[in-house]
C-alpha atoms as a PDB file:
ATOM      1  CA  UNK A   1      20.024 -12.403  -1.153  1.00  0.00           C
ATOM      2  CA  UNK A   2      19.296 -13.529   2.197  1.00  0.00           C
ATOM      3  CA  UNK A   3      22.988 -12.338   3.761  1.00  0.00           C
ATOM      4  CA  UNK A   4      22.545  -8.784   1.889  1.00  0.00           C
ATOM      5  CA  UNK A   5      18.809  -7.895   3.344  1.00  0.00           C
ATOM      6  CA  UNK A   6      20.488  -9.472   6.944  1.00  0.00           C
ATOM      7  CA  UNK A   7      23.247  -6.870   6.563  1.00  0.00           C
ATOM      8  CA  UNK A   8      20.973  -4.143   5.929  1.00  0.00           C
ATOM      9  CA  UNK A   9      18.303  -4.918   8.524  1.00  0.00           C
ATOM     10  CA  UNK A  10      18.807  -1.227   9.999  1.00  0.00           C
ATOM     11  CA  UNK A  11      17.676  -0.085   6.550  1.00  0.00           C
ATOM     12  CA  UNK A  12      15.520  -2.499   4.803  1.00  0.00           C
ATOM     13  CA  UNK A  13      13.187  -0.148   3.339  1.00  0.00           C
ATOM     14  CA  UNK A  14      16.059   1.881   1.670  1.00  0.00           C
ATOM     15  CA  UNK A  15      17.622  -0.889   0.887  1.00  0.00           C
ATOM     16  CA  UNK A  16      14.659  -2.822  -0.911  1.00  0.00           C
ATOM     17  CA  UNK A  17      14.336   0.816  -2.633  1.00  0.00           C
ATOM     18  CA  UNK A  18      17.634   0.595  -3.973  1.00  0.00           C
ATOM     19  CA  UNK A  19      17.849  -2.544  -4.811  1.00  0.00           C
ATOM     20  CA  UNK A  20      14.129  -2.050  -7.091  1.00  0.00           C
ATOM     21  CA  UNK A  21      15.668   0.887  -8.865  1.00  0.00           C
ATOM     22  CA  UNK A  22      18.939  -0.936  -9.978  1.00  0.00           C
ATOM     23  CA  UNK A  23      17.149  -3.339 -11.340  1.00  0.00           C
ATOM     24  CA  UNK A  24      15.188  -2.031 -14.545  1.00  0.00           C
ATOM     25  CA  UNK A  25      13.112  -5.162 -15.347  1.00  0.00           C
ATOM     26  CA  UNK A  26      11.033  -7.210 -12.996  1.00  0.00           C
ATOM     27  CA  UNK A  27      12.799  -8.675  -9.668  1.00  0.00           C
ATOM     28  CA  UNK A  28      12.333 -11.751  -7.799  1.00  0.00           C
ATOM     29  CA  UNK A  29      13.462 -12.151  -4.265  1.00  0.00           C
ATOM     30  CA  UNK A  30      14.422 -15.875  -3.606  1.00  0.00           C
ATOM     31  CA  UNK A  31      14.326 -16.438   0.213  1.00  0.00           C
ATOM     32  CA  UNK A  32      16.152 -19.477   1.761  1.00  0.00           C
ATOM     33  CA  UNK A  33      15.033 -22.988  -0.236  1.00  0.00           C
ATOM     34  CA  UNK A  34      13.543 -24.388   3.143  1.00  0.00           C
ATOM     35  CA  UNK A  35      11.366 -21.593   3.559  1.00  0.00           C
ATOM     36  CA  UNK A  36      10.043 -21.436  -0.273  1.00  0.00           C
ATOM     37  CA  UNK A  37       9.741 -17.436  -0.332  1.00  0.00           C
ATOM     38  CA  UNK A  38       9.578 -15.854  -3.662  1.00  0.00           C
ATOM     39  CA  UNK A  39       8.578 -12.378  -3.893  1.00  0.00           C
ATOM     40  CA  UNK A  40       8.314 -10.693  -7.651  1.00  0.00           C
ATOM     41  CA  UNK A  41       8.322  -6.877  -7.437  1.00  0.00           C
ATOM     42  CA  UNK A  42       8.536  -4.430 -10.173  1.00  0.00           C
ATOM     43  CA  UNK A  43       9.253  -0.618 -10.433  1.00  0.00           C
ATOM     44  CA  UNK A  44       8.595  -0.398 -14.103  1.00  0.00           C
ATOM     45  CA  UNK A  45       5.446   1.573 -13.873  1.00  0.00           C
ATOM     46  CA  UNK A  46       4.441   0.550 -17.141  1.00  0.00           C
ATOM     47  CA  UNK A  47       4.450  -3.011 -16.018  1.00  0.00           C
ATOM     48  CA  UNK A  48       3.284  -1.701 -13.170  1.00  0.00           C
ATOM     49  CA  UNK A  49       0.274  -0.357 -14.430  1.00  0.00           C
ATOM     50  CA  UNK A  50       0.011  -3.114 -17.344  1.00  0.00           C
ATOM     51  CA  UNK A  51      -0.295  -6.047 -14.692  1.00  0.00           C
ATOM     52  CA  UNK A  52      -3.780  -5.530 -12.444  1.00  0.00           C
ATOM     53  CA  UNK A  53      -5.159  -3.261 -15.138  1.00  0.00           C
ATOM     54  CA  UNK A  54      -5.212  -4.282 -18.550  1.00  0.00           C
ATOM     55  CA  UNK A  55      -5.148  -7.382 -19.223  1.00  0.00           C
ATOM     56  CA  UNK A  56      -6.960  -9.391 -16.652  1.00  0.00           C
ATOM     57  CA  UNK A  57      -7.440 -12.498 -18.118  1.00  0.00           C
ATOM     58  CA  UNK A  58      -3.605 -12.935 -18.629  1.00  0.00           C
ATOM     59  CA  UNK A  59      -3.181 -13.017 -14.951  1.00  0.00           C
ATOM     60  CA  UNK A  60      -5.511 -15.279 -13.177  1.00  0.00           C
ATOM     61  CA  UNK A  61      -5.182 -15.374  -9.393  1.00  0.00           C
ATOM     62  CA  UNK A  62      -3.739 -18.609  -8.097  1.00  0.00           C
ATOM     63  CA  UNK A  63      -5.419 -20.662  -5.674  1.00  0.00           C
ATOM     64  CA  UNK A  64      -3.166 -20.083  -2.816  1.00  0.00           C
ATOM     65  CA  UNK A  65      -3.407 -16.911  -2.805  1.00  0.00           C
ATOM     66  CA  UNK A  66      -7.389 -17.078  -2.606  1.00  0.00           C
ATOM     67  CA  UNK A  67      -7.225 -19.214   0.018  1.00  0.00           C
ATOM     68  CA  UNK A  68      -4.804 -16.895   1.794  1.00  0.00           C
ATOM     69  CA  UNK A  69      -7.093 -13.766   1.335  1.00  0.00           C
ATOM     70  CA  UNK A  70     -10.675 -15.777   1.656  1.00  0.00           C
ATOM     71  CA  UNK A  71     -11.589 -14.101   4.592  1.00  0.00           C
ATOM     72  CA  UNK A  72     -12.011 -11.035   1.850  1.00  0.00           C
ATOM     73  CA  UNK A  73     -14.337 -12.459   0.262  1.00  0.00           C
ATOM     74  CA  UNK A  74     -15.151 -12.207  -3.714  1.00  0.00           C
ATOM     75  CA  UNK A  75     -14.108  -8.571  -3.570  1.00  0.00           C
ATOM     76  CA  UNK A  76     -11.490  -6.983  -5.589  1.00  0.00           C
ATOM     77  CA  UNK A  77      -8.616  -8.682  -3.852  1.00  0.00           C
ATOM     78  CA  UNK A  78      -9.732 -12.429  -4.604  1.00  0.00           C
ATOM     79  CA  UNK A  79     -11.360 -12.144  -7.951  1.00  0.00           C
ATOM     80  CA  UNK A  80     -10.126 -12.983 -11.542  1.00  0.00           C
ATOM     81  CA  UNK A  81     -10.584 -11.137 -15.362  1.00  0.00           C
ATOM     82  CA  UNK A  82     -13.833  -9.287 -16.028  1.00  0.00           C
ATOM     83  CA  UNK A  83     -15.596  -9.298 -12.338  1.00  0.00           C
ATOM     84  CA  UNK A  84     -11.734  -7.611 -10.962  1.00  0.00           C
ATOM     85  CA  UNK A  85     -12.183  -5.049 -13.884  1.00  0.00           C
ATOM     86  CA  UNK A  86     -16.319  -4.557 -12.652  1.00  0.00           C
ATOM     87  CA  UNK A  87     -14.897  -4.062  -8.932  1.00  0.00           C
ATOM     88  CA  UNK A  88     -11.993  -2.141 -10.012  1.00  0.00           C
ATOM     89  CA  UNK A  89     -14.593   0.456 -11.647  1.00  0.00           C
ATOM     90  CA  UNK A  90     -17.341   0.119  -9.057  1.00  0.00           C
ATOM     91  CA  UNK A  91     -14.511   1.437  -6.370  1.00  0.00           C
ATOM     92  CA  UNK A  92     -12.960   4.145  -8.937  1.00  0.00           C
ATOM     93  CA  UNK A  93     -16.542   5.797  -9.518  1.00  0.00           C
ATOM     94  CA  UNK A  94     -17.207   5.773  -5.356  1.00  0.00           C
ATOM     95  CA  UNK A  95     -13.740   7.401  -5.240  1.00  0.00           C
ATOM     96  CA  UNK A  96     -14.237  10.483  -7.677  1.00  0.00           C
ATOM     97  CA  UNK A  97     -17.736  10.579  -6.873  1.00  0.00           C
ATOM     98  CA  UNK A  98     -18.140  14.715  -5.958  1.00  0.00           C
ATOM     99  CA  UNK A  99     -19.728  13.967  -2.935  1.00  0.00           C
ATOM    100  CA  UNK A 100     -17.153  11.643  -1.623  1.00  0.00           C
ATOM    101  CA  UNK A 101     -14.434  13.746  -2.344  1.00  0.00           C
ATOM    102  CA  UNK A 102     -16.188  16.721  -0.443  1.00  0.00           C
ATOM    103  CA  UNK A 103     -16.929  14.321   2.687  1.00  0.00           C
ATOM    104  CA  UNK A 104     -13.416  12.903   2.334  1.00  0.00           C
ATOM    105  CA  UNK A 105     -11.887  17.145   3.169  1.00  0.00           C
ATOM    106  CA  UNK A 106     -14.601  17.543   5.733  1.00  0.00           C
ATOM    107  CA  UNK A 107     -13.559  14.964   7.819  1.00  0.00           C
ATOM    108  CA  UNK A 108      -9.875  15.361   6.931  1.00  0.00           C
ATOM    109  CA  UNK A 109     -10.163  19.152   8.020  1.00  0.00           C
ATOM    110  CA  UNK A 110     -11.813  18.162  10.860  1.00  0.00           C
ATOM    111  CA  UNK A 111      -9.478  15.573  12.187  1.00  0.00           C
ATOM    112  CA  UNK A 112      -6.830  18.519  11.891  1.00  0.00           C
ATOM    113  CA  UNK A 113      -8.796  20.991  13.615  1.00  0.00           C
ATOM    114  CA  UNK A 114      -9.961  18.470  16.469  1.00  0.00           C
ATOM    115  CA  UNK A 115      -6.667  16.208  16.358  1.00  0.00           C
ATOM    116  CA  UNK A 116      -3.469  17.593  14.965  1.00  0.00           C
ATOM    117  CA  UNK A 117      -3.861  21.042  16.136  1.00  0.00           C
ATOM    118  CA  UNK A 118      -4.235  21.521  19.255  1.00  0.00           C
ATOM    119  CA  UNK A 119      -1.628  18.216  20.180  1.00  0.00           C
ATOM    120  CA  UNK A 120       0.634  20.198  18.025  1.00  0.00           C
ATOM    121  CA  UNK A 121      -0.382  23.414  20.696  1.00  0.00           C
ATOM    122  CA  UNK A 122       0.152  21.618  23.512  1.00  0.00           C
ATOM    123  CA  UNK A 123       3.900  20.198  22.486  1.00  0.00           C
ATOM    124  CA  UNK A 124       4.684  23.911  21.812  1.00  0.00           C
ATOM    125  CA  UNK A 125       2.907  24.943  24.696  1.00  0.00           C
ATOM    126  CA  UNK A 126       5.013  22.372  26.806  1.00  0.00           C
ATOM    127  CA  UNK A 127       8.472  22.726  24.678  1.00  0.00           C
ATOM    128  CA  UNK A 128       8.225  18.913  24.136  1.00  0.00           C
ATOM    129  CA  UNK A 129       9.456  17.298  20.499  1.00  0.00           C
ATOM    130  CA  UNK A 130       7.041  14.991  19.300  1.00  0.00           C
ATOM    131  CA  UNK A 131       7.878  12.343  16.247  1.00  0.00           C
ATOM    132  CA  UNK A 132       6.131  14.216  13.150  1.00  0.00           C
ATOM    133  CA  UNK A 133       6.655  10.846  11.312  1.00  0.00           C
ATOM    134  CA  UNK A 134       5.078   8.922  13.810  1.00  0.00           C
ATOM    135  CA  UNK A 135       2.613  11.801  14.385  1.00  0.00           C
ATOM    136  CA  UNK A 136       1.338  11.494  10.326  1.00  0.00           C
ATOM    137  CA  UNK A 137       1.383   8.444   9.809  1.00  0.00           C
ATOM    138  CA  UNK A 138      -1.397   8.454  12.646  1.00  0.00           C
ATOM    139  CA  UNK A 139      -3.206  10.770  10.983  1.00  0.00           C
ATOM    140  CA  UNK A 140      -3.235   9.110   7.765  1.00  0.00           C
ATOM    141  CA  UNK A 141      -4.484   5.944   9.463  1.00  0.00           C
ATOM    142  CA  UNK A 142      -7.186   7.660  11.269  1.00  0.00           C
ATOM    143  CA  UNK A 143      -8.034   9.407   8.416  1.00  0.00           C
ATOM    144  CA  UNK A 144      -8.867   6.419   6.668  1.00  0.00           C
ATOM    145  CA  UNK A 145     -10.583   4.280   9.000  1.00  0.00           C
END
């Protein structure tokens, strides 16, 4: 697997995609032995949406990966069957909450009006090309911090 991923460096995303939708049931990528990598995926989104959602106590976390993510804390990320379910609704009632949606726009409209906008002015002013990929994925990150 190694080789192939090598050979497609200069398109690994693309490549990962393609390789995910070829493959109808869950994949495993095996790195090199010495290095002990093994990464499941799955595109399935039944599985998908089976896995961290219903049944939690099938799928305990394992220890290394709570002491990888400790610095999280107990939080959704690091916690096992009914307390993952409790955060899992805790964060899904703050995110539909009316109010949060209507500060979420406000400060989304206002990052456009302050941000986006007028550097988007200026580049026409100037004639200069900017990288609109670049450009939104900045925006989504400040956004969301």
């Amino acid at each position: 697997m190694l080789p192939a991923l090598l050979k497609n460096h200069y398109r690994v995303h693309d490549f990962l995609v393609e390789l995910l939708e070829n493959s109808e049931l869950p994949f495993v990528f095996k790195g090199p032995r010495f290095t002990n990598v093994y990464l499941p995926s799955m595109v399935d989104p039944a599985n998908v949406h089976h896995n961290p959602s219903k049944n939690f106590s099938h799928y305990p976390e394992r220890s290394k990966f709570r002491a990888i993510f400790d610095v999280l804390g107990d939080g959704i990320f690091n916690t096992d069957s009914n307390l993952c379910q409790y955060h899992r609704k805790m964060v899904q009632s703050f995110l539909t909450h009316p109010q949060f949606l209507q500060f979420l726009i406000k400060k989304t409209w206002a990052k456009v009006e302050t941000g986006m906008i007028p550097l988007l002015d200026h580049a026409s002013e100037l004639g200069v090309k900017i990288n609109l990929q670049d450009l939104f994925q900045r925006f989504t990150f400040d956004t969301n911090m």
